[in-house]
Protein backbone atom coordinates (compact mmCIF):
# COMPACT_ATOMS: atom_id res chain seq x y z
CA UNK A 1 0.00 0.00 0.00
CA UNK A 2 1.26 3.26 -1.06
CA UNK A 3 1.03 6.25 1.64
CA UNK A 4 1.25 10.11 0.68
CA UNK A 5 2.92 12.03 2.82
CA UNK A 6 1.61 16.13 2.96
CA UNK A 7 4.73 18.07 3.91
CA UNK A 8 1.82 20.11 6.51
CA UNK A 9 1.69 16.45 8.15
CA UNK A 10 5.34 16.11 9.11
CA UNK A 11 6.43 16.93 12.42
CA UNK A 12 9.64 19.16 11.98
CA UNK A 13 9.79 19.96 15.19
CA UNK A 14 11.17 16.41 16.02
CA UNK A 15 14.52 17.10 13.87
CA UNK A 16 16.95 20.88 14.29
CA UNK A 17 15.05 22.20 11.19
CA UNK A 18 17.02 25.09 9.46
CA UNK A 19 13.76 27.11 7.45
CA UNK A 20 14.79 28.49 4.19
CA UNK A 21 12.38 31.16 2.80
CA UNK A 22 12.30 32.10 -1.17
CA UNK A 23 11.18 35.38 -1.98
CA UNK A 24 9.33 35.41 -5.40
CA UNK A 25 8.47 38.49 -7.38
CA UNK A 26 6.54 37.60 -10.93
CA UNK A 27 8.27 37.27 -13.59
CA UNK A 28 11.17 35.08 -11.31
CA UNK A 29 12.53 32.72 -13.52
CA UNK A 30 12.03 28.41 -12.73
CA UNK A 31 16.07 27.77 -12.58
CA UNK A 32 15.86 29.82 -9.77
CA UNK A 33 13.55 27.62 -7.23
CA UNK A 34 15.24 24.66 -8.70
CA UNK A 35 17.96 25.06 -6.10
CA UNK A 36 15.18 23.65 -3.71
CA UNK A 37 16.16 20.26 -5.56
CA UNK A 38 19.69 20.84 -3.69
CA UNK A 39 17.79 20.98 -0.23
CA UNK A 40 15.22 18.17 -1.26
CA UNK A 41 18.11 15.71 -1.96
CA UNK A 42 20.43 16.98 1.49
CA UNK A 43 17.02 16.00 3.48
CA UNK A 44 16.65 12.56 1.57
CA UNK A 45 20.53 12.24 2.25
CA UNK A 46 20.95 13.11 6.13
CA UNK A 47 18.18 11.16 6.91
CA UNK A 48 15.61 13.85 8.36
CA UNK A 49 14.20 16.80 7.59
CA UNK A 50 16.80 19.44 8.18
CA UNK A 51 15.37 21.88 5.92
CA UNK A 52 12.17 23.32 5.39
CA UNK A 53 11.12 25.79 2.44
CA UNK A 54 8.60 28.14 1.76
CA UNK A 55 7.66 30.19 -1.19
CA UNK A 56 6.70 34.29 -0.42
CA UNK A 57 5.85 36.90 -2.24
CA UNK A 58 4.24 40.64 -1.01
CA UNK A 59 0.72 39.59 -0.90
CA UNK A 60 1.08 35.86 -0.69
CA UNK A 61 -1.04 33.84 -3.67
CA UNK A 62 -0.07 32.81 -7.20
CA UNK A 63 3.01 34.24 -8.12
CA UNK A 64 3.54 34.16 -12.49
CA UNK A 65 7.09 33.13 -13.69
CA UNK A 66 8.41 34.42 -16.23
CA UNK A 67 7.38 30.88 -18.31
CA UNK A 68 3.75 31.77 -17.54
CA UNK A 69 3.75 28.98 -14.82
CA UNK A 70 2.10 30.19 -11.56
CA UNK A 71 3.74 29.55 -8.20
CA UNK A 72 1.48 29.18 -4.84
CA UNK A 73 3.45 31.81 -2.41
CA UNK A 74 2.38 32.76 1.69
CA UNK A 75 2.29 36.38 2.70
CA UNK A 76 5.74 38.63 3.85
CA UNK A 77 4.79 40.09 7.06
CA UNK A 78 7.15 40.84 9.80
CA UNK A 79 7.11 38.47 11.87
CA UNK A 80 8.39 35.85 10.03
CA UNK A 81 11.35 34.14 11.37
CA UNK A 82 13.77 32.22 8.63
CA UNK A 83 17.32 31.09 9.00
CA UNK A 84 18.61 31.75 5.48
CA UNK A 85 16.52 33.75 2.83
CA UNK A 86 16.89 33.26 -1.19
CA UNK A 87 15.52 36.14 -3.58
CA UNK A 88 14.79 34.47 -6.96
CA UNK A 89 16.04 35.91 -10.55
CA UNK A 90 13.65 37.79 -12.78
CA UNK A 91 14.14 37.73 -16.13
CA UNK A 92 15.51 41.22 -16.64
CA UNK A 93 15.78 43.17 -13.35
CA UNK A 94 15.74 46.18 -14.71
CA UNK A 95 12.25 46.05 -16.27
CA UNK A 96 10.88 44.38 -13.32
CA UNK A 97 12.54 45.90 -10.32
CA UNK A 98 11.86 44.84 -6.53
CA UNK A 99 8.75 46.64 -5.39
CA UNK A 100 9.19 49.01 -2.57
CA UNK A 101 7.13 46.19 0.15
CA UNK A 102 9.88 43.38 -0.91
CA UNK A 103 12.76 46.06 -0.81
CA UNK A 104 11.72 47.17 2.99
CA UNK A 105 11.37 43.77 3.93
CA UNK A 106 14.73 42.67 2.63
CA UNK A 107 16.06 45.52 4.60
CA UNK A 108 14.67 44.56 7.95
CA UNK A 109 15.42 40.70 7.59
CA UNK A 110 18.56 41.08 6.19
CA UNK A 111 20.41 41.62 9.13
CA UNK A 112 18.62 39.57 11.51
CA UNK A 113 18.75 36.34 8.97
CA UNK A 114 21.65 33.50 9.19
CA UNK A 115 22.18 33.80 5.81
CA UNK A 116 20.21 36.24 2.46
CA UNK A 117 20.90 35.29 -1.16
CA UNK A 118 20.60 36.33 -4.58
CA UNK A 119 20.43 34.09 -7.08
CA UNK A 120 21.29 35.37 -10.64
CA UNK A 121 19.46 38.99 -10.64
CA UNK A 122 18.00 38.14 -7.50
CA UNK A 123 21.04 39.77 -6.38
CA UNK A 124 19.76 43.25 -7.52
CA UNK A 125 17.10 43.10 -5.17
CA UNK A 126 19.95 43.05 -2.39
CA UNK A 127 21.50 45.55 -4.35
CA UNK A 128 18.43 47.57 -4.09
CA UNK A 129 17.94 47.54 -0.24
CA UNK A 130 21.62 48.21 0.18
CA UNK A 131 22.69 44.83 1.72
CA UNK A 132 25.46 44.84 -1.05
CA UNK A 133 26.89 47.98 -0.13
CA UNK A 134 30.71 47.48 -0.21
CA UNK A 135 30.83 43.71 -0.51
CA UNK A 136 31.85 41.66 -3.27
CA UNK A 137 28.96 40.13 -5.22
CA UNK A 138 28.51 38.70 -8.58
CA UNK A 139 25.58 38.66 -10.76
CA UNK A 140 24.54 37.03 -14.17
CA UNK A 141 27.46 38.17 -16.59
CA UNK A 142 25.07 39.68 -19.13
CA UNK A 143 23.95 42.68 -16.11
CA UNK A 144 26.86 42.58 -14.09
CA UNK A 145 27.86 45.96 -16.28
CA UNK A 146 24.70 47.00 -14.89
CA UNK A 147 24.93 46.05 -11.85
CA UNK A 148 28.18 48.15 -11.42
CA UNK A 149 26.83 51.38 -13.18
CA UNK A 150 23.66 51.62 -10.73
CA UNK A 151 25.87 50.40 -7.67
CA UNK A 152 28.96 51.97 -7.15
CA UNK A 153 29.17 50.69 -4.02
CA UNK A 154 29.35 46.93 -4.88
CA UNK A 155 32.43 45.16 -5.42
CA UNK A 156 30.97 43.34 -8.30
CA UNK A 157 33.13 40.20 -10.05
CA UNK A 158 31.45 38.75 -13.02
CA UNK A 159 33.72 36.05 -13.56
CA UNK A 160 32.56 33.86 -10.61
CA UNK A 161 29.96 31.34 -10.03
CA UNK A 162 28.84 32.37 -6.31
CA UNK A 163 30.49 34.79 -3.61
CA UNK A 164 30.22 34.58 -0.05
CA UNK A 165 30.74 37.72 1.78
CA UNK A 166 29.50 37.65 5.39
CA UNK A 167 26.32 36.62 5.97
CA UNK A 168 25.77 37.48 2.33
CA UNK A 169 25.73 34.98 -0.93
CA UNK A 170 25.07 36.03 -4.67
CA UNK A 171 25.65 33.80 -7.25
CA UNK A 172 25.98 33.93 -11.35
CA UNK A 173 23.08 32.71 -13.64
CA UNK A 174 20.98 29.60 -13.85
CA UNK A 175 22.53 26.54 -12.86
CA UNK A 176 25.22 28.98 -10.95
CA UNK A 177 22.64 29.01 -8.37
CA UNK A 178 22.35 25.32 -8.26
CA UNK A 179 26.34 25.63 -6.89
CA UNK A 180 25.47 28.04 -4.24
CA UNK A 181 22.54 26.17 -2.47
CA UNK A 182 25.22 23.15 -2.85
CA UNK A 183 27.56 25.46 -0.77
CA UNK A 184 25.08 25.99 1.67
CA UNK A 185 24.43 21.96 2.65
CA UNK A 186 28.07 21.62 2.67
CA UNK A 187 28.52 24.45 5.15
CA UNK A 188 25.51 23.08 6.88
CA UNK A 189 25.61 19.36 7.31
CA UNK A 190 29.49 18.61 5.96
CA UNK A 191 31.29 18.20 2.48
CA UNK A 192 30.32 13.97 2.38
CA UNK A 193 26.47 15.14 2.18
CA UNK A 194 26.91 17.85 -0.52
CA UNK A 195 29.48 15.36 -2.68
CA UNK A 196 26.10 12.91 -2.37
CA UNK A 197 23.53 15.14 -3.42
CA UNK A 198 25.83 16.54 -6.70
CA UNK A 199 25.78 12.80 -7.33
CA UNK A 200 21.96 12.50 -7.14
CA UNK A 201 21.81 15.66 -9.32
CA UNK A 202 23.18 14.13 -12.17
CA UNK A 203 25.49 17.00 -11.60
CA UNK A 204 29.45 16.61 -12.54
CA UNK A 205 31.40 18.13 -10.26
CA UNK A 206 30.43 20.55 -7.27
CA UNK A 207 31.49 23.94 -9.25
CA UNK A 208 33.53 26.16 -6.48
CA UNK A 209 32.76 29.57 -5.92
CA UNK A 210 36.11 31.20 -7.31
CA UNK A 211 35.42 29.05 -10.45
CA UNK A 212 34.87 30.96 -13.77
CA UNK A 213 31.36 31.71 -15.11
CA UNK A 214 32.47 30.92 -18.71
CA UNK A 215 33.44 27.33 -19.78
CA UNK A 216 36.17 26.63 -22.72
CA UNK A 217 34.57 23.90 -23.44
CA UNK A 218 31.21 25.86 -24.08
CA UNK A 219 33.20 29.06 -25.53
CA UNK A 220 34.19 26.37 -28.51
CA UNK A 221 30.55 24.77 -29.21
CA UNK A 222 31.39 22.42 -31.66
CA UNK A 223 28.70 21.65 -34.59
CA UNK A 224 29.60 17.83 -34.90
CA UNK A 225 29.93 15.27 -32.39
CA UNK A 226 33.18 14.30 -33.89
CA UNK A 227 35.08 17.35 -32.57
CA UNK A 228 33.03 17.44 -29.16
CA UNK A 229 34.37 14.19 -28.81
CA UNK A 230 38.15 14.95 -29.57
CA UNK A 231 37.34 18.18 -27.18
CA UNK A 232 36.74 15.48 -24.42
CA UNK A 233 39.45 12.96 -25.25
CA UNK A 234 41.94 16.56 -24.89
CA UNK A 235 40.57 17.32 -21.94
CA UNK A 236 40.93 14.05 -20.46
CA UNK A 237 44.60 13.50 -21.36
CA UNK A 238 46.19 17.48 -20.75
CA UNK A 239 49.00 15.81 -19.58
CA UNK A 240 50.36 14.67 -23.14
CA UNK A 241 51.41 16.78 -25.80
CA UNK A 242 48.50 16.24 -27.45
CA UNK A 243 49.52 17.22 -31.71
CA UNK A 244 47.45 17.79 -34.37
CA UNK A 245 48.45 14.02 -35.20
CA UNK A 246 47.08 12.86 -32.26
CA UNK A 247 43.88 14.23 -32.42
CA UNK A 248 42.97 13.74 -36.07
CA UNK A 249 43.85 10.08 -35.33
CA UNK A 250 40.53 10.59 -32.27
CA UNK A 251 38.78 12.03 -35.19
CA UNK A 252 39.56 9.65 -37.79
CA UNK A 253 40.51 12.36 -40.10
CA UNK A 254 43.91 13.41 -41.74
CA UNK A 255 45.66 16.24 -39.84
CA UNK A 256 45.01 18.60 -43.01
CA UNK A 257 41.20 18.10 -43.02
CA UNK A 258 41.49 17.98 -39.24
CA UNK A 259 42.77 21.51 -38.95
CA UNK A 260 40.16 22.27 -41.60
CA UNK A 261 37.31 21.08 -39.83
CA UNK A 262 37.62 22.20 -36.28
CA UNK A 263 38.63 25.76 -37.29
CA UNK A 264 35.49 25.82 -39.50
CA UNK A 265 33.17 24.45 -36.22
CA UNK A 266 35.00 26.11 -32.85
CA UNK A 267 36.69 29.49 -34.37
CA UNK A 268 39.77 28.59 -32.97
CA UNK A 269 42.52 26.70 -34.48
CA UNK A 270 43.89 23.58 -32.68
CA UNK A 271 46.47 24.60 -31.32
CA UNK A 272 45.00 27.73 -29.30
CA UNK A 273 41.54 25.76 -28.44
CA UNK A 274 44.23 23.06 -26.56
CA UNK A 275 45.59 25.83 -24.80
CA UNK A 276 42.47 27.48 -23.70
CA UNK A 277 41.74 24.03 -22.10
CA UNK A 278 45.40 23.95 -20.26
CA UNK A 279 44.27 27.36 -18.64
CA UNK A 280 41.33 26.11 -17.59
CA UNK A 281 42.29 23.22 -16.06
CA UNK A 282 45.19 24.77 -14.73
CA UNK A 283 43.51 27.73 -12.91
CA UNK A 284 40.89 25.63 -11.63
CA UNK A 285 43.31 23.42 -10.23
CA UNK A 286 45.46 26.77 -8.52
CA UNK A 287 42.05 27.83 -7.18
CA UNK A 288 41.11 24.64 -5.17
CA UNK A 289 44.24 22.84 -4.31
CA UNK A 290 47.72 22.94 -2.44
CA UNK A 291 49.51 21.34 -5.42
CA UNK A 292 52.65 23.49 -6.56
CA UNK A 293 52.91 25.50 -9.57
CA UNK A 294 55.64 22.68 -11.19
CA UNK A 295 53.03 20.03 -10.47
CA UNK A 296 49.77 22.02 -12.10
CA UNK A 297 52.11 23.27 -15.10
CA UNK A 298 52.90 19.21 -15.41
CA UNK A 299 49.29 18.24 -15.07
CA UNK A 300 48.06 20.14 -17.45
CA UNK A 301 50.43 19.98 -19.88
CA UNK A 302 52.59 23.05 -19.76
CA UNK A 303 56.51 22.24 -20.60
CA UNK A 304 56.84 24.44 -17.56
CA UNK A 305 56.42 26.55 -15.01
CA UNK A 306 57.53 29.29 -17.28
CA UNK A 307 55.63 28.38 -20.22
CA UNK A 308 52.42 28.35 -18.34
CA UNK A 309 53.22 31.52 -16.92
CA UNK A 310 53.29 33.01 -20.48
CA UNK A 311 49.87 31.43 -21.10
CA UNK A 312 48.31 32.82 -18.28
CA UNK A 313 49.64 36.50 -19.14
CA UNK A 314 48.32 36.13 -22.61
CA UNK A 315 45.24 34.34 -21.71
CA UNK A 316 43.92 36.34 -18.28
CA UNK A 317 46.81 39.22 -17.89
CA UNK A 318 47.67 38.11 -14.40
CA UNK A 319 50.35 35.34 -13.17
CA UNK A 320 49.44 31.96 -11.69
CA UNK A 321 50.60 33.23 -8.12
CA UNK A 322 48.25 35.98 -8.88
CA UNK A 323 45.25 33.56 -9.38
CA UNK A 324 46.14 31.96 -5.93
CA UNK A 325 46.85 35.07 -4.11
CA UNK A 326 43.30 35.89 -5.26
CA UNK A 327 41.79 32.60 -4.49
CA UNK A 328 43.31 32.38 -0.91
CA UNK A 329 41.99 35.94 -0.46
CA UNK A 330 38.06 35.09 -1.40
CA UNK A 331 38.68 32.05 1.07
């Protein structure tokens, strides 16, 4: 016999419950209440129902997304008590700004709250009731020019997936904000339960915060599956000097109509597309481990130190050590 359980029916008080309130404005985007996945999964992981989430909006009811799909939402009012709060992404923040009732409620819960996010251009609504005001925050790349213009005050970085400053978390777009709730369950309940719940996501890796919004790998969009599939055999095997030989040979194609093709699909000739992969791998690997320059350089396929050095300059204008100097610093 099969049971249904009503979330109303479950007894949180039993388990330490950590509340999570969403605060949806119409026009908020789905991707952005599909972090609640990332909770869902750290709940069916631990065992018990550590977290609880609720949907608000100003006057409580159906709230429209910006697919047309209506969300049910309870009432803002003061009183309400929530550990960490989450403002949702609209579609374009600047043609549907925070009303003024969200905007003085953010500014009275912010500081009392654990924790206040922004996912995407939810982080304008911070913005808006000045919880940004000289911290670093990030913001979907294509309004993080805007961002900057309208707030001078804001520290903003475009070229990261989520920042924590404080009591304060933004993140980049879409599945960026995926990354950040992930963040949150690992500072919550320990990095074993977050590794688990990327795994039940169908997710590949748990993206770190200081990682880059933009992806080589999606920069070079390949038409055919014959070159996305010598992408990932390159990427897989950095190490190795990987020619133009070599990875014709993946694509079954002579190195002449090798160079041919993949210019004509990525932009990029071989050559440089390899390299934009090295730095990649390379500064993701300076950001999140203790492994020395010599050993990254090897790893990824640099003949050096030296040589990867170069490739940083020309490929993000500052040295490796600068990369980890700024890493260590945002830890």
């Amino acid at each position: 016999m099969t049971y249904m359980v009503r979330i109303q029916d479950i007894d949180f008080g039993l388990c330490n419950m950590h509340k999570i309130g969403y605060l949806l404005t119409d026009g908020f985007q789905i991707m952005s209440i599909a972090s609640q996945s990332v909770f869902e999964h750290a709940n069916d992981t631990a065992g018990e129902a550590f977290y609880r989430i609720e949907n608000f909006s100003v006057a409580g009811g159906e709230v429209r997304s910006s697919l047309g799909m209506s969300v049910g939402t309870r009432a803002l009012n003061p009183r309400l008590n929530m550990d960490t709060w989450i403002a949702a992404g609209v579609s374009n923040p600047i043609e549907l700004p925070a009303t003024q009732e969200m905007l003085r409620f953010v500014r009275r819960i912010g500081p009392r709250a654990r924790r206040i996010a922004g996912i995407c251009t939810g982080g304008f609504v911070l913005a808006e009731a000045g919880l940004l005001d000289n911290r670093r925050a990030t913001t979907h790349w294509f309004f993080a020019q805007e961002m900057r213009e309208r707030f001078p005050h804001i520290h903003v970085d475009e070229d990261r997936i989520y920042i924590v400053d404080g009591s304060v978390w933004t993140s980049a777009g879409m599945t960026a904000g995926l990354d950040l709730a992930l963040a949150m369950v690992e500072q919550d309940l320990g990095a074993d339960i977050a590794r688990s719940v990327a795994h039940k996501l169908v997710m590949p890796q748990r993206r770190a915060g200081g990682q880059s919004q933009h992806s080589e790998m999606l920069e070079l969009a390949p038409k055919s599956d014959r070159i996305q599939n010598v992408l990932n055999y390159a990427r897989k095997h950095l190490n190795r000097p990987l020619t133009v030989e070599e990875l014709a040979s993946e694509a079954h194609l002579s190195p002449r109509q090798f160079s041919r093709v993949f210019t004509e699909e990525t932009g990029q000739s071989p050559a440089k597309a390899i390299e934009g992969l090295r730095l990649e791998a390379a500064r993701l690997m300076i950001e999140r481990s203790r492994h020395s320059l010599e050993a990254i350089a090897w790893e990824t396929g640099f003949r050096d130190r030296r040589h990867m050095r170069e490739a940083f300059m020309r490929g993000f204008g500052v040295p490796p050590q600068g990369v980890r100097r700024e890493a260590r610093a945002h830890a």
